[in-house]
Protein backbone atom coordinates (compact mmCIF):
# COMPACT_ATOMS: atom_id res chain seq x y z
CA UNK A 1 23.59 8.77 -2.00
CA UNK A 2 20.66 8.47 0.23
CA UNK A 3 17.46 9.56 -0.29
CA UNK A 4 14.60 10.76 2.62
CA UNK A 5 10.66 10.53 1.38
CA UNK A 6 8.78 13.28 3.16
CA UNK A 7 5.09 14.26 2.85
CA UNK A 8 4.49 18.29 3.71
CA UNK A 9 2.27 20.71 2.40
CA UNK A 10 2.93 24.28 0.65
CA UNK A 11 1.40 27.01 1.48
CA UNK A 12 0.01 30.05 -0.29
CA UNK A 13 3.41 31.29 -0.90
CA UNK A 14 4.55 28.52 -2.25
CA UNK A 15 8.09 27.93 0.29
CA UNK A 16 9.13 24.53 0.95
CA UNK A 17 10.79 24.07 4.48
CA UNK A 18 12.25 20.73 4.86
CA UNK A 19 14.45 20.02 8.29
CA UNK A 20 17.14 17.62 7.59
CA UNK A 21 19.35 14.91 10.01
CA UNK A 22 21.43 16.75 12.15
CA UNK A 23 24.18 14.28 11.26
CA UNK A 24 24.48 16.02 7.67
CA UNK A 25 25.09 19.61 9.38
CA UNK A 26 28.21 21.76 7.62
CA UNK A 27 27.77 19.76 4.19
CA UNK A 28 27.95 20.44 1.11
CA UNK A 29 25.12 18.30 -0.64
CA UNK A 30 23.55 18.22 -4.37
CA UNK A 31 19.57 18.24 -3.55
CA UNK A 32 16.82 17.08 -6.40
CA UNK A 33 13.43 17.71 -5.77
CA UNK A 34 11.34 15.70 -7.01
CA UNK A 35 7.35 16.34 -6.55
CA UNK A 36 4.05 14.91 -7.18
CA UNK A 37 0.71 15.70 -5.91
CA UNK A 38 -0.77 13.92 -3.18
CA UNK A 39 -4.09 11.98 -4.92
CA UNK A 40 -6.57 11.30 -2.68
CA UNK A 41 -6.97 7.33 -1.58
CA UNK A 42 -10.47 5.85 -1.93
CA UNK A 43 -11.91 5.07 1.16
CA UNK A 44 -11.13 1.53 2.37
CA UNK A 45 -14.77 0.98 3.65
CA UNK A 46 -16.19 -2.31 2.87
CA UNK A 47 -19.17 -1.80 0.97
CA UNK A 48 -22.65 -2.83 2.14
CA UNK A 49 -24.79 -6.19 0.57
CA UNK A 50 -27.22 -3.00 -0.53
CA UNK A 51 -24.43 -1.31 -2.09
CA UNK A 52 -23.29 -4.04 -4.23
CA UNK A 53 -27.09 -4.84 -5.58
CA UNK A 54 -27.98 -7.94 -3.09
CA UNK A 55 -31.27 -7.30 -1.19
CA UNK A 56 -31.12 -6.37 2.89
CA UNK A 57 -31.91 -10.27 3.54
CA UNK A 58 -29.53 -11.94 1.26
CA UNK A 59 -27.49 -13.48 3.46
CA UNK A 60 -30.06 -14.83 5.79
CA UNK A 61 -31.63 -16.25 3.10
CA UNK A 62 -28.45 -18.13 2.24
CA UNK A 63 -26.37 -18.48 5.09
CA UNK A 64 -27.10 -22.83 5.68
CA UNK A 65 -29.48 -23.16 2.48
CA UNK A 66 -26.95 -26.09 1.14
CA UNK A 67 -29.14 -28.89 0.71
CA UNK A 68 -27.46 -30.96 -1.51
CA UNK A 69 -25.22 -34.29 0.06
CA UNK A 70 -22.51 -33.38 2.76
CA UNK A 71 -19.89 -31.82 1.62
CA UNK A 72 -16.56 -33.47 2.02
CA UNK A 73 -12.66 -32.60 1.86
CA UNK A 74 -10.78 -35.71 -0.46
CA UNK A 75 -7.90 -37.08 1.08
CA UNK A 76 -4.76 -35.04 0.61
CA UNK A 77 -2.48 -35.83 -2.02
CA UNK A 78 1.67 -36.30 -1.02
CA UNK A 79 3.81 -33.51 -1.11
CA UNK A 80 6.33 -33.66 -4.43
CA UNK A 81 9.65 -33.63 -3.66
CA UNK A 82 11.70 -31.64 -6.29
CA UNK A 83 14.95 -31.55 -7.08
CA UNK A 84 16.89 -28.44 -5.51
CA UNK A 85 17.54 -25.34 -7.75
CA UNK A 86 21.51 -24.73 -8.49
CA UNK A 87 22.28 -21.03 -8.60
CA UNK A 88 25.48 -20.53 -11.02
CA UNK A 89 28.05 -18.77 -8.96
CA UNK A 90 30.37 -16.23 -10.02
């Protein structure tokens, strides 16, 4: 069984033309339809400082403001080493 996802519109009178692989040609095949309405996808656009409720100058107001001590990364800790996991085979 194979299955091919297609997105097409229908027109007014409501036909569905779908083209398939020549390779199928002079088949005899059991087709299901299945169907779902195409939703809309919110626009991706990042969203401004404004639009999220921070004034226009936000971030030159706090872009460098830390003036607290320097800010420092602790050393690293070692990597564990774990024992290997054992798959049962079958």
């Amino acid at each position: 069984m194979e299955s091919i996802k297609i997105r097409t519109h229908i027109g007014d009178d409501g036909i569905l033309q779908i083209q398939l692989p020549s390779e199928i040609a002079n088949q005899e095949l059991d087709v299901v339809i299945v169907f779902q309405p195409v939703i809309p996808e919110p626009s991706h656009r990042a969203k401004t400082p404004q639009e999220l409720g921070y004034s226009h100058r936000f971030l030159e107001n706090v872009i460098g403001s830390w003036e607290g001590e320097p800010l420092e990364r602790p050393e690293q800790l070692s990597f564990e080493n774990r024992e290997e996991i054992q798959w049962p085979t079958s």
